[in-house]
PDB file of N, CA and C in Angstrom:
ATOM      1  N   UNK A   1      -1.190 -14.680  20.800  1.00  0.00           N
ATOM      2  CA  UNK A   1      -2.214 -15.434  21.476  1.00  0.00           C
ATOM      3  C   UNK A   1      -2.256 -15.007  22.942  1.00  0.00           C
ATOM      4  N   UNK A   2      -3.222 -14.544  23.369  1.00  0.00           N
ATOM      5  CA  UNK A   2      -3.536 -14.288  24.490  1.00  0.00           C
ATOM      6  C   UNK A   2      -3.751 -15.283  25.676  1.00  0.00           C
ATOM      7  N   UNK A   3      -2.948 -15.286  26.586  1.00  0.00           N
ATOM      8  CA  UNK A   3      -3.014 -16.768  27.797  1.00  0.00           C
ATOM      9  C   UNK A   3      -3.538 -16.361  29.187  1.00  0.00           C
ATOM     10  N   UNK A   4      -4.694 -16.788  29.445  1.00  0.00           N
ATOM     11  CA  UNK A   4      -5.409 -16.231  30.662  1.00  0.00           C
ATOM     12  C   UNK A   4      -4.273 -16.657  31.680  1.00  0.00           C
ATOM     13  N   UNK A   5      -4.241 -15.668  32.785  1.00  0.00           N
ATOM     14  CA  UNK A   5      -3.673 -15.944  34.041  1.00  0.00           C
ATOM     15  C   UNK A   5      -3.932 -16.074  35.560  1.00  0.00           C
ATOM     16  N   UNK A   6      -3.942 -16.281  36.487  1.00  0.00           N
ATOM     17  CA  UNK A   6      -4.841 -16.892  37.165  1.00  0.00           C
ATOM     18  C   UNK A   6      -4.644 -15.139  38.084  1.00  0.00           C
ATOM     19  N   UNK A   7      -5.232 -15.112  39.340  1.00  0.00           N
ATOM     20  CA  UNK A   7      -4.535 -14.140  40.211  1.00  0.00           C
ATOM     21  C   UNK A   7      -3.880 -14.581  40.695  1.00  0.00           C
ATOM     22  N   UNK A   8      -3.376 -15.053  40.885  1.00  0.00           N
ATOM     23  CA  UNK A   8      -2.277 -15.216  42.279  1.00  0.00           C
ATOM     24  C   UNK A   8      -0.559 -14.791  41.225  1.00  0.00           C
ATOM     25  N   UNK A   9      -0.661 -15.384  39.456  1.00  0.00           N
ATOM     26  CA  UNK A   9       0.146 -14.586  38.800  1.00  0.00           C
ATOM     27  C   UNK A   9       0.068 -13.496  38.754  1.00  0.00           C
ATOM     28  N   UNK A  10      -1.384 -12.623  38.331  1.00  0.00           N
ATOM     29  CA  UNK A  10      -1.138 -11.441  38.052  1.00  0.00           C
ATOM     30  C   UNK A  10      -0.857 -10.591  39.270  1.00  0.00           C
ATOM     31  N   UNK A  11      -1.088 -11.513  40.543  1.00  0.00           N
ATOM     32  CA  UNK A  11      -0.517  -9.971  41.672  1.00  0.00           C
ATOM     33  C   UNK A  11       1.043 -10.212  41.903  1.00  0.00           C
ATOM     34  N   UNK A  12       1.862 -11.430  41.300  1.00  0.00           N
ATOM     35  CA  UNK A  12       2.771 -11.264  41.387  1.00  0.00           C
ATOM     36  C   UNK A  12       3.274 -10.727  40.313  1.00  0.00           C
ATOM     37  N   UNK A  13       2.881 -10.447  39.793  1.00  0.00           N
ATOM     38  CA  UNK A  13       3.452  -9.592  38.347  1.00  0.00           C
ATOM     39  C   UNK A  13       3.059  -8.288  38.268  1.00  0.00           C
ATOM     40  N   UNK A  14       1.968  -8.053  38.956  1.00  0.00           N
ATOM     41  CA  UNK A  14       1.560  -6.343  39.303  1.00  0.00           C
ATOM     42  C   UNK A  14       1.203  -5.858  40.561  1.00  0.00           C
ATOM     43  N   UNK A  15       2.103  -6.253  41.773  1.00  0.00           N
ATOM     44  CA  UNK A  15       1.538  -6.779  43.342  1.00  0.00           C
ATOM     45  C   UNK A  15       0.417  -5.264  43.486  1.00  0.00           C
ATOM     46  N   UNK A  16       0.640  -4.145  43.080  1.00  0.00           N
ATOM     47  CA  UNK A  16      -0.558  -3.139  43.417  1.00  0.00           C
ATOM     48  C   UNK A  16      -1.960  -3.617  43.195  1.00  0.00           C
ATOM     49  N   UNK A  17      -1.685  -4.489  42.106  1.00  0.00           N
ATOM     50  CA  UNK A  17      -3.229  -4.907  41.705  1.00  0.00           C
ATOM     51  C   UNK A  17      -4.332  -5.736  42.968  1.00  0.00           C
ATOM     52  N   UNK A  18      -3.583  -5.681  43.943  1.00  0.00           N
ATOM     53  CA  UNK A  18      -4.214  -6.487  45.115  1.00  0.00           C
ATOM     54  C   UNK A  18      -5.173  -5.526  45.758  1.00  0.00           C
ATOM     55  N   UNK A  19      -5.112  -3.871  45.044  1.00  0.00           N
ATOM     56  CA  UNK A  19      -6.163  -2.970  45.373  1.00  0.00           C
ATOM     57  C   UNK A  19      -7.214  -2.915  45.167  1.00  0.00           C
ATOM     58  N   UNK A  20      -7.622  -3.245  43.721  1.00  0.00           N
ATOM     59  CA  UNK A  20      -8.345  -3.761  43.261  1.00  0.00           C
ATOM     60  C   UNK A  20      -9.364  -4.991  43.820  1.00  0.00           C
ATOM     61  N   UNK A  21      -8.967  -5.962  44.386  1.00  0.00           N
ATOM     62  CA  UNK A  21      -9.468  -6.920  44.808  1.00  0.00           C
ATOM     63  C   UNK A  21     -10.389  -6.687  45.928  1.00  0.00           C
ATOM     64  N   UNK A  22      -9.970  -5.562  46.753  1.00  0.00           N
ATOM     65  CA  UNK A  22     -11.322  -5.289  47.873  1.00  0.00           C
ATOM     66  C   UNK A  22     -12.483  -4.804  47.131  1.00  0.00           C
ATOM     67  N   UNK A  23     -12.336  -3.734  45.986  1.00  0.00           N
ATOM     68  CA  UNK A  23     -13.504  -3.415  44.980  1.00  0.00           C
ATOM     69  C   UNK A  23     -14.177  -4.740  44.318  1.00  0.00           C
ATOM     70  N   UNK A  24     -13.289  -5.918  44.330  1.00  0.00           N
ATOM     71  CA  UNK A  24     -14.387  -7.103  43.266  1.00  0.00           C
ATOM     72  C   UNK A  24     -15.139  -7.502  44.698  1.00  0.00           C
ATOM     73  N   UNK A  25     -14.764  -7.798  45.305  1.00  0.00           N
ATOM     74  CA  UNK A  25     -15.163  -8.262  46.762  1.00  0.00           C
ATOM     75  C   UNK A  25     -16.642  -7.443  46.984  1.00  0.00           C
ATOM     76  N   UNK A  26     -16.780  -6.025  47.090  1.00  0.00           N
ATOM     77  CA  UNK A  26     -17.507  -5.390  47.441  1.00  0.00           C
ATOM     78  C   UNK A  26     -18.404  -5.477  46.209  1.00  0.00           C
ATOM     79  N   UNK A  27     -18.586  -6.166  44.894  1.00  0.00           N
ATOM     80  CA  UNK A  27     -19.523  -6.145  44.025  1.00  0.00           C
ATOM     81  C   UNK A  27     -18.942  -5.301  42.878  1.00  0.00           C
ATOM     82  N   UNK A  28     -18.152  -4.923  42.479  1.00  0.00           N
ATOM     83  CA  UNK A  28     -18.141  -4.132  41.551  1.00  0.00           C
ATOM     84  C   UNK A  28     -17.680  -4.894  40.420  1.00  0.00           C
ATOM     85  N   UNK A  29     -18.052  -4.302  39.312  1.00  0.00           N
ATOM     86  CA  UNK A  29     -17.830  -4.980  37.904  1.00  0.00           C
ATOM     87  C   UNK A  29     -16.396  -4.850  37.268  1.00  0.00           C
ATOM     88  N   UNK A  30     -16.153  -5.370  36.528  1.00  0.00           N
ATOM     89  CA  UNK A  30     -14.702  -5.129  35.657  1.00  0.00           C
ATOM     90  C   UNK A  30     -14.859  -5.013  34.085  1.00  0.00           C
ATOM     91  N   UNK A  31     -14.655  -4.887  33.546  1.00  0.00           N
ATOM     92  CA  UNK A  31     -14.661  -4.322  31.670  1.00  0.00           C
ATOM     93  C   UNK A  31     -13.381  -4.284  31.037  1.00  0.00           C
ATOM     94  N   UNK A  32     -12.784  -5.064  30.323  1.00  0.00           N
ATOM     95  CA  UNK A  32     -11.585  -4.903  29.574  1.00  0.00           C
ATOM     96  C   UNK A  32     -11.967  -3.318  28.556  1.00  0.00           C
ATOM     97  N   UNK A  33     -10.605  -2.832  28.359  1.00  0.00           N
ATOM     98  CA  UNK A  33     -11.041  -1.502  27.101  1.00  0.00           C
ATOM     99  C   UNK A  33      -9.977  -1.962  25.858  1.00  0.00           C
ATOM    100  N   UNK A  34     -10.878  -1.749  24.968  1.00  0.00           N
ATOM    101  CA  UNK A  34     -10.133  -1.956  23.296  1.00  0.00           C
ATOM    102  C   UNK A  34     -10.293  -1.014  22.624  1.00  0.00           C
ATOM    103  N   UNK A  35      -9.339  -1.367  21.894  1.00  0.00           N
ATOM    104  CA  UNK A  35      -9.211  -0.374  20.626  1.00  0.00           C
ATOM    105  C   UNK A  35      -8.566  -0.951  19.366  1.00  0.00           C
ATOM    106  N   UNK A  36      -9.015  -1.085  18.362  1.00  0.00           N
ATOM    107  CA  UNK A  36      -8.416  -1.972  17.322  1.00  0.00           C
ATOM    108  C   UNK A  36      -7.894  -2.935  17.544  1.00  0.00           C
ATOM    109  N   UNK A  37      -8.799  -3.906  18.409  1.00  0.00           N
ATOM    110  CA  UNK A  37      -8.424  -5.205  18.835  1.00  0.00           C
ATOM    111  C   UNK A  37      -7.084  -4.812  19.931  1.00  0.00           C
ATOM    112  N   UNK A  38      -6.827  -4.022  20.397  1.00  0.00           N
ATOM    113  CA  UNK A  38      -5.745  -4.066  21.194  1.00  0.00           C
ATOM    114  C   UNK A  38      -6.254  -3.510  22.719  1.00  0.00           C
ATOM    115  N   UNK A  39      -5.914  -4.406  23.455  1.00  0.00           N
ATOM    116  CA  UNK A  39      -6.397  -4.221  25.420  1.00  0.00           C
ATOM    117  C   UNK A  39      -5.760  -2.633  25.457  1.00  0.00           C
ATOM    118  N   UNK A  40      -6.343  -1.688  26.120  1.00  0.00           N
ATOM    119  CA  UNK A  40      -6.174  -0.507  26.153  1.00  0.00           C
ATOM    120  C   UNK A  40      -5.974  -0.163  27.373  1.00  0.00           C
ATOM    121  N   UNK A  41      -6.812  -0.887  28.631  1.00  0.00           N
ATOM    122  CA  UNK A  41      -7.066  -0.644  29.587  1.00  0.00           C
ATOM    123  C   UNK A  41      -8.217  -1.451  30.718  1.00  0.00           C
ATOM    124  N   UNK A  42      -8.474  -1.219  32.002  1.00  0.00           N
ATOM    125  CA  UNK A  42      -9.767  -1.996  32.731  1.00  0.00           C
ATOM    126  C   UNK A  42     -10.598  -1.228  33.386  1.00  0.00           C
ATOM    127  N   UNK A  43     -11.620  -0.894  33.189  1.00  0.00           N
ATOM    128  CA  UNK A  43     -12.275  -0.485  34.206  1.00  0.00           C
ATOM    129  C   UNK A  43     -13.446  -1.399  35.343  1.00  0.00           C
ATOM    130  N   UNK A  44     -13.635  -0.635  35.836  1.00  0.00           N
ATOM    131  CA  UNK A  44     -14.362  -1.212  37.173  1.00  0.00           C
ATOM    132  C   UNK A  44     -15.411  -0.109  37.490  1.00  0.00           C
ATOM    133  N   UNK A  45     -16.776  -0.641  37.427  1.00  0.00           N
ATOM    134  CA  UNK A  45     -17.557   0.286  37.949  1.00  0.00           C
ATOM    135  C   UNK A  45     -18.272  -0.751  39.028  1.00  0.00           C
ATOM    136  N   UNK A  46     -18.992   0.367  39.742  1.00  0.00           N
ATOM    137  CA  UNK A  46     -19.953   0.171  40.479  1.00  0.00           C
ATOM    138  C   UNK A  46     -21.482   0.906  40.710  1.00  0.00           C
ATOM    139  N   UNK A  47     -22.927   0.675  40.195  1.00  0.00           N
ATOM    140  CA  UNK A  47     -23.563   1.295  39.895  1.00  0.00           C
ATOM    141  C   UNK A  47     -24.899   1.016  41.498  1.00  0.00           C
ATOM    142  N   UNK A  48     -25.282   2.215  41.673  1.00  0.00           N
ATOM    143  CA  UNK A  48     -26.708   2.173  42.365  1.00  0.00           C
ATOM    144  C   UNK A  48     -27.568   2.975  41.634  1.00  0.00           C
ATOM    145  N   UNK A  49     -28.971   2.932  41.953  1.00  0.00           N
ATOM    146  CA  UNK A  49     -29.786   3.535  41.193  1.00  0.00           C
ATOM    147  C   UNK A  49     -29.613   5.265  40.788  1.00  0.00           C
ATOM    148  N   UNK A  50     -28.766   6.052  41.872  1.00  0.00           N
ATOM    149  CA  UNK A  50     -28.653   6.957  42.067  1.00  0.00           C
ATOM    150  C   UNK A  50     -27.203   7.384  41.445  1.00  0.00           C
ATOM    151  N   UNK A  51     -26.503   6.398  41.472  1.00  0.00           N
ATOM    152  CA  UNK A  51     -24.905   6.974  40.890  1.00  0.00           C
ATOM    153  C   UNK A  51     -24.376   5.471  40.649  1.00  0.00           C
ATOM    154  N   UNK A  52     -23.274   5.867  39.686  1.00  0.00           N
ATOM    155  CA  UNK A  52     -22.500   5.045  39.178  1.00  0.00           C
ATOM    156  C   UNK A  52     -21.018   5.166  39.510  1.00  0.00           C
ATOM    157  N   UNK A  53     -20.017   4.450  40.172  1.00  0.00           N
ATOM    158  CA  UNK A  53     -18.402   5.132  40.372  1.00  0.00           C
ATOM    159  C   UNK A  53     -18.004   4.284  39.498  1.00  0.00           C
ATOM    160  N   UNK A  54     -16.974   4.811  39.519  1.00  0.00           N
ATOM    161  CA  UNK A  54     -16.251   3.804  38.374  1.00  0.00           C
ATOM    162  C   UNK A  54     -14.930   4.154  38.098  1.00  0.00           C
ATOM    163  N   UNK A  55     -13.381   3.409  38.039  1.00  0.00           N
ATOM    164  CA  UNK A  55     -11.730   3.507  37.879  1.00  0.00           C
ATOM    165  C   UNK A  55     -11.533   3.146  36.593  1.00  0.00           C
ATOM    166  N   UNK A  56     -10.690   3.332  36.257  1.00  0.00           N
ATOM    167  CA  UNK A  56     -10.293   3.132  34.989  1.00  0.00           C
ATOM    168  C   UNK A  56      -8.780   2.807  35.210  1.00  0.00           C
ATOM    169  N   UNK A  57      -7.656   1.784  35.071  1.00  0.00           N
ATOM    170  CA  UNK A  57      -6.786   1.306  34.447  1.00  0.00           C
ATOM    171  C   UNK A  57      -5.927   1.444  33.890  1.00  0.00           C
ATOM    172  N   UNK A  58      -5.083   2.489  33.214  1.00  0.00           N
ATOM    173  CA  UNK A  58      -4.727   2.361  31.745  1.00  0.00           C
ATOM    174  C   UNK A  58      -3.560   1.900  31.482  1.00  0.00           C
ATOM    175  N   UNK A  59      -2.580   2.280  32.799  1.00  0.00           N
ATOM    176  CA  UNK A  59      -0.806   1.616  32.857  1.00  0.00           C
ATOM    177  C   UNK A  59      -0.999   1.228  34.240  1.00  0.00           C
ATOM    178  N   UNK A  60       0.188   1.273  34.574  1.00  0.00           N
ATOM    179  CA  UNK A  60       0.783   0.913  36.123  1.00  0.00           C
ATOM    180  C   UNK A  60       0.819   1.956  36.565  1.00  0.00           C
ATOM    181  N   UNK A  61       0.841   3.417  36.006  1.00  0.00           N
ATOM    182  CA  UNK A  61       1.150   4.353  36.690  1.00  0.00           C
ATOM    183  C   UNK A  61       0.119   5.784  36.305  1.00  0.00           C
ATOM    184  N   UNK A  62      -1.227   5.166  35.472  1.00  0.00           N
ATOM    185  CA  UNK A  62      -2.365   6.407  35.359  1.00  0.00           C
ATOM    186  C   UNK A  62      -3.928   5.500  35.495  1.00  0.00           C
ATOM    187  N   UNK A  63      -3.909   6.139  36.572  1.00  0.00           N
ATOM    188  CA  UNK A  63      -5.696   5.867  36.887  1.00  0.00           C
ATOM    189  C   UNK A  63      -6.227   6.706  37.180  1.00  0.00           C
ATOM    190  N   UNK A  64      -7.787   6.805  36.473  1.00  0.00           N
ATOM    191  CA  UNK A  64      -8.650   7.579  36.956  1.00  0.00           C
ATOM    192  C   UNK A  64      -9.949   6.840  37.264  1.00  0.00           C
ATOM    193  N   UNK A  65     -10.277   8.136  38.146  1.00  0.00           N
ATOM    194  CA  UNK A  65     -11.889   7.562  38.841  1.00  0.00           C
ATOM    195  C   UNK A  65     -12.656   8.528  39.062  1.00  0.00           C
ATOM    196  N   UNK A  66     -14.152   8.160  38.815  1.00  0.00           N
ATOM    197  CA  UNK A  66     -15.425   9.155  38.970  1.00  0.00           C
ATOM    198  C   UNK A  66     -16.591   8.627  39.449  1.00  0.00           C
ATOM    199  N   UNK A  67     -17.097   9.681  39.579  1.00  0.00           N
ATOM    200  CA  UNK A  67     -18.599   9.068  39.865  1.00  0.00           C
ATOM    201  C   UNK A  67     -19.595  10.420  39.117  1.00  0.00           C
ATOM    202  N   UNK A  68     -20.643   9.162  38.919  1.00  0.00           N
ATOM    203  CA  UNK A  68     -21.582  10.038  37.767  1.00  0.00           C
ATOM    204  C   UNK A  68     -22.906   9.812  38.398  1.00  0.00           C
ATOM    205  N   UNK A  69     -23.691  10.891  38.473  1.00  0.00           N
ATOM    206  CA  UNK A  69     -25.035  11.058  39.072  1.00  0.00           C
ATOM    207  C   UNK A  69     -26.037  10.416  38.148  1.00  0.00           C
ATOM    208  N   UNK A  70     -27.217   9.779  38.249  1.00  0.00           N
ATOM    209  CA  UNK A  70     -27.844   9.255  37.095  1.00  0.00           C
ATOM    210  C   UNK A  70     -28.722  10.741  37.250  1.00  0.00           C
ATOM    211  N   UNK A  71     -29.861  10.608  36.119  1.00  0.00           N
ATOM    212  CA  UNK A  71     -30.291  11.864  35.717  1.00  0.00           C
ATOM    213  C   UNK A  71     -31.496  12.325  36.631  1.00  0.00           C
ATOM    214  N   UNK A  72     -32.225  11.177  37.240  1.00  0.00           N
ATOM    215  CA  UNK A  72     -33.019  11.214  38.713  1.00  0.00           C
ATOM    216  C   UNK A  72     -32.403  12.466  39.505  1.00  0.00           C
ATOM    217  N   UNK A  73     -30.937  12.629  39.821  1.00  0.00           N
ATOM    218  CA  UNK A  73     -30.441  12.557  40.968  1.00  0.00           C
ATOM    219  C   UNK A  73     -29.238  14.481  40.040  1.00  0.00           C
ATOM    220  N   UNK A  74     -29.576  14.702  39.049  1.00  0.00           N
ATOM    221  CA  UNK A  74     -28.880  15.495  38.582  1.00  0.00           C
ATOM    222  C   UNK A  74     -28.246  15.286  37.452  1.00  0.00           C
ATOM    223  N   UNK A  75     -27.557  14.170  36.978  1.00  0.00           N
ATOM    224  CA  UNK A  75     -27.350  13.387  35.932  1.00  0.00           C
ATOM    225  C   UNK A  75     -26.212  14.341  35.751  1.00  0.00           C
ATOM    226  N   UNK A  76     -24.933  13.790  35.457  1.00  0.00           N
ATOM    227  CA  UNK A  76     -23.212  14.731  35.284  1.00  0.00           C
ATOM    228  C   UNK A  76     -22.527  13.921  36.265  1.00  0.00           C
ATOM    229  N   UNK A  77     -21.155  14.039  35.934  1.00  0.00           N
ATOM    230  CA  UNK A  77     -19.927  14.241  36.449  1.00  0.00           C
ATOM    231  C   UNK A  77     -19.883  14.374  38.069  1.00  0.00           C
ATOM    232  N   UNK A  78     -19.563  14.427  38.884  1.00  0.00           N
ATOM    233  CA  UNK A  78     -19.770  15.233  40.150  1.00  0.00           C
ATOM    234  C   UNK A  78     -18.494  15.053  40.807  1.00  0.00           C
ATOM    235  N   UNK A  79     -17.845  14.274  40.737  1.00  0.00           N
ATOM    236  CA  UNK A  79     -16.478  13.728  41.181  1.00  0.00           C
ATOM    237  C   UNK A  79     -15.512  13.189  40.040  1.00  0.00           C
ATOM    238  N   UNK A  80     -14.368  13.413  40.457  1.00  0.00           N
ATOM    239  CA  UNK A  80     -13.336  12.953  39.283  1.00  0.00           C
ATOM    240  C   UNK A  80     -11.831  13.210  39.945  1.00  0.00           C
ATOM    241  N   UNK A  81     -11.134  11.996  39.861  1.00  0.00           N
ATOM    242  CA  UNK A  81      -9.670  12.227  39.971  1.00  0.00           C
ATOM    243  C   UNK A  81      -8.869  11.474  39.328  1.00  0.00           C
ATOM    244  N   UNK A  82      -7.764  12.468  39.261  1.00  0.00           N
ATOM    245  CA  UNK A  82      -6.337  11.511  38.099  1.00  0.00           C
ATOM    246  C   UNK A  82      -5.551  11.351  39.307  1.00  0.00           C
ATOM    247  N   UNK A  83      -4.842   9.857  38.890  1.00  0.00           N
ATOM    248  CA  UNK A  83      -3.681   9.621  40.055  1.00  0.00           C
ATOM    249  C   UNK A  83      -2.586   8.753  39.659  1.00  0.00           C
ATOM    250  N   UNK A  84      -1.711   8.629  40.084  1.00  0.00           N
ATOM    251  CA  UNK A  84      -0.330   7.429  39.322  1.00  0.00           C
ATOM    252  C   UNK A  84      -0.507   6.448  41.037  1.00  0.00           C
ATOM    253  N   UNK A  85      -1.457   6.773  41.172  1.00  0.00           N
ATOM    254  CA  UNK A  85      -1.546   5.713  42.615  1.00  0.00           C
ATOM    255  C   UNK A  85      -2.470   5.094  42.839  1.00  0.00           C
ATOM    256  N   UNK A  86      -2.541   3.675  42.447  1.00  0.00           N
ATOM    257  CA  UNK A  86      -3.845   2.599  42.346  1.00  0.00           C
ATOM    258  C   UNK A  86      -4.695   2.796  43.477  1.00  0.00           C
ATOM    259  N   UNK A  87      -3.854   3.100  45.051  1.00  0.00           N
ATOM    260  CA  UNK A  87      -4.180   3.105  46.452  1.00  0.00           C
ATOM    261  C   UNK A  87      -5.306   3.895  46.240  1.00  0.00           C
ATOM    262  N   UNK A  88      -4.157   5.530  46.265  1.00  0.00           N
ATOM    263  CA  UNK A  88      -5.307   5.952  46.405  1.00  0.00           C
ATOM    264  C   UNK A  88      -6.422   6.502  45.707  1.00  0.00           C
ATOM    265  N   UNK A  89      -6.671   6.447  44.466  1.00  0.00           N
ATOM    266  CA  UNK A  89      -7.922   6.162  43.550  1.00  0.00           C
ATOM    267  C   UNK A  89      -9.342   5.012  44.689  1.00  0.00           C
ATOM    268  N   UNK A  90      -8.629   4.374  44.935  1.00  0.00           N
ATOM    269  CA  UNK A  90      -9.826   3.126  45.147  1.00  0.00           C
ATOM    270  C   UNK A  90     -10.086   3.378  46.814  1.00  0.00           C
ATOM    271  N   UNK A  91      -9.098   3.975  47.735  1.00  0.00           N
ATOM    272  CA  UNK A  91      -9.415   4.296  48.948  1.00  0.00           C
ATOM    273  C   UNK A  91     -10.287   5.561  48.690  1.00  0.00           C
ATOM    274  N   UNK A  92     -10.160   6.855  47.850  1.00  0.00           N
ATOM    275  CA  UNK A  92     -10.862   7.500  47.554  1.00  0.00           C
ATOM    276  C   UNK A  92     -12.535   7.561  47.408  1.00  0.00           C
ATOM    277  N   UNK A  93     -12.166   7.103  46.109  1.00  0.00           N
ATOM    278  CA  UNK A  93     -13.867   6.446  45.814  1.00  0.00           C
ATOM    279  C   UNK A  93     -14.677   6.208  46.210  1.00  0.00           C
ATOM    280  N   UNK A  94     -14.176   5.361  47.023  1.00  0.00           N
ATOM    281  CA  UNK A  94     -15.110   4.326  48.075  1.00  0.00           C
ATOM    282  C   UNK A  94     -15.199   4.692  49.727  1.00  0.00           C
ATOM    283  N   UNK A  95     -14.845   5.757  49.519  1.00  0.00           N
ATOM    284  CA  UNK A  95     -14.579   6.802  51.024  1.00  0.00           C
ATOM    285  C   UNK A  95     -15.884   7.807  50.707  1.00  0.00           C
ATOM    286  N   UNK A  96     -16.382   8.085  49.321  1.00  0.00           N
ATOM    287  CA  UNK A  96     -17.007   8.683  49.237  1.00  0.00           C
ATOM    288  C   UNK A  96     -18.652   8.812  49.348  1.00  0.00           C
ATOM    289  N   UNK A  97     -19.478   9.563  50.211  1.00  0.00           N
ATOM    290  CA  UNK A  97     -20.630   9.657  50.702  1.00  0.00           C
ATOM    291  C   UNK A  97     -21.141   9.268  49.980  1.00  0.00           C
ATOM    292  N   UNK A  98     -22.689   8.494  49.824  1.00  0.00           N
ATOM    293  CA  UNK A  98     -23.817   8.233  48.764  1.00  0.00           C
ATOM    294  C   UNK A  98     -24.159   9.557  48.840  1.00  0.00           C
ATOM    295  N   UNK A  99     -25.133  10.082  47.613  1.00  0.00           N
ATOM    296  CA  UNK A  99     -25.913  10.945  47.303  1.00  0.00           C
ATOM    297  C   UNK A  99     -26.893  11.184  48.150  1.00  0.00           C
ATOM    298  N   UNK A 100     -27.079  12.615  48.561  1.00  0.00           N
ATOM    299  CA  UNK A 100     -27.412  12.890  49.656  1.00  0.00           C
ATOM    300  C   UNK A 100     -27.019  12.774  51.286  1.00  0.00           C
ATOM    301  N   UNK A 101     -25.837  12.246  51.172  1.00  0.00           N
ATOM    302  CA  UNK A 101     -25.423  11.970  52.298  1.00  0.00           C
ATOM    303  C   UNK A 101     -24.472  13.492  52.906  1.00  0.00           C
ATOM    304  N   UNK A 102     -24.705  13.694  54.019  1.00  0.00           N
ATOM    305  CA  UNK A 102     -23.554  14.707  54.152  1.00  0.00           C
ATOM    306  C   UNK A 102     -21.842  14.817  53.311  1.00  0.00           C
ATOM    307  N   UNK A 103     -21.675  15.695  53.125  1.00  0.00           N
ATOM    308  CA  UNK A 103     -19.968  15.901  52.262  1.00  0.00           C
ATOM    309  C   UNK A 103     -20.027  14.851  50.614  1.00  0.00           C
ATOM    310  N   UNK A 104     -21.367  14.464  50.285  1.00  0.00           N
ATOM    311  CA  UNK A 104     -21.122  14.015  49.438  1.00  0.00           C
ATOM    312  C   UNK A 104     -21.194  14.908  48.049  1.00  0.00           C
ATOM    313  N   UNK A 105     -20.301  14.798  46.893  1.00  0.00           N
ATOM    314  CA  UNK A 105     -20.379  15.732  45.914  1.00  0.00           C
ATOM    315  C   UNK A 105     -21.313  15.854  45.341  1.00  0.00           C
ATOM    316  N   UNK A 106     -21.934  16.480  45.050  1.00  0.00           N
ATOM    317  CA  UNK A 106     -23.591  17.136  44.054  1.00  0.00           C
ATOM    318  C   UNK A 106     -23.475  17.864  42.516  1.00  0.00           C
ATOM    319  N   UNK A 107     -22.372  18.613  42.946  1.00  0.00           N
ATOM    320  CA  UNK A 107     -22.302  19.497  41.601  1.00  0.00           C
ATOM    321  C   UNK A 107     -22.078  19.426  40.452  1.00  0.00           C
ATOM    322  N   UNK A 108     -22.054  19.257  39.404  1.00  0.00           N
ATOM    323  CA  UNK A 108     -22.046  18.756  38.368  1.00  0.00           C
ATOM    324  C   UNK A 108     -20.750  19.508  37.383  1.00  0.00           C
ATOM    325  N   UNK A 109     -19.413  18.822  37.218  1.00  0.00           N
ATOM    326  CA  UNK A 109     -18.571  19.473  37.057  1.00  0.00           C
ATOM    327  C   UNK A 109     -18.494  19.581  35.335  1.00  0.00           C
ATOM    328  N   UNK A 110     -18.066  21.219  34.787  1.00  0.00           N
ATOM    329  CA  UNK A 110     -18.533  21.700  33.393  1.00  0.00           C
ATOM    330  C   UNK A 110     -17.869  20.486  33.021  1.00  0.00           C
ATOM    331  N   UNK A 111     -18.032  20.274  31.671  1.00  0.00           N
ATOM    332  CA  UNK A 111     -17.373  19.258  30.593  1.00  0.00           C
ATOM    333  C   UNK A 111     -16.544  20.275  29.302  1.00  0.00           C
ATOM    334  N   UNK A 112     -15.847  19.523  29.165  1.00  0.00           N
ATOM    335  CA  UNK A 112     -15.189  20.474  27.728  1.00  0.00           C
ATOM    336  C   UNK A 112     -16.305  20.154  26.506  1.00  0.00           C
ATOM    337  N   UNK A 113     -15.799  20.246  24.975  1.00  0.00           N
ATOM    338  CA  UNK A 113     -16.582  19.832  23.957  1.00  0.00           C
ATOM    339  C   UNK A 113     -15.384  18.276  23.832  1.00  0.00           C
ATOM    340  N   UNK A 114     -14.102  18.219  24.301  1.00  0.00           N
ATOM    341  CA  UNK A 114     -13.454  16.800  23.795  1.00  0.00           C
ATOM    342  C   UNK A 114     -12.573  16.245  25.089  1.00  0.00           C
ATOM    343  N   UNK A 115     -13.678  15.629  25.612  1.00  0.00           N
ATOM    344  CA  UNK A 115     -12.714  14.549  27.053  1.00  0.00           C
ATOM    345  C   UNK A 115     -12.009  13.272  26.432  1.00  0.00           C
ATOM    346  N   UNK A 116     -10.436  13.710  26.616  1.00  0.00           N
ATOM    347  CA  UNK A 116     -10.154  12.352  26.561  1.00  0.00           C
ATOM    348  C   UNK A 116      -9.114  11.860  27.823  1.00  0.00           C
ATOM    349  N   UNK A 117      -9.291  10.548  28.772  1.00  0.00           N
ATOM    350  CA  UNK A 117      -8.322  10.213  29.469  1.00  0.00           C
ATOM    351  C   UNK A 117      -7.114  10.499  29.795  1.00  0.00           C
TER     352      UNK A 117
END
């Protein structure tokens, strides 16, 4: 049975997770991930008309984060990083230029035929 917990438990039980909290602050969404009924992971996006960023969750010690161009704007991949560091995933991200902005990423990075996390 699953027992909701409030925050103030879960940052004492995962104190990094307090990184997170400037991203809910700033609007961004959250998403539990499943898989055969079993919590897998969380992500968090954040979408504008032009791009979508978004972290992903999966332990205490693997997160990733991207941002995806909508198809207006180029539509792909354009940014992407793996990290065992909640910090800096989310200082990253959110450091990063809007579209069109100077130093912001454009390019659309190849894809394999099988991405998995």
């Amino acid at each position: 049975m699953t027992k909701n917990i409030t925050q103030d438990d879960a940052l004492r039980r995962f104190p990094e997770l307090v990184h997170l909290l400037s991203i809910r602050e700033a609007g961004w969404n959250f998403h539990l991930l499943g898989e055969n009924d079993e919590l897998v992971g969380v992500a968090a996006s954040y979408s504008r008309a032009q791009f979508t960023d978004a972290i992903f969750v999966f332990d205490r010690t693997h997160f990733l984060a991207n941002r995806l161009l909508a198809d207006d704007y180029g539509g792909g991949v354009v940014w992407m990083k793996e990290s065992s560091d909640l910090e800096e995933i989310v200082h990253d991200i959110r450091d990063l230029p809007a579209p069109g902005e100077p130093g912001a990423p454009s390019l659309v990075l190849a894809s394999g035929s099988l991405w998995t996390p």
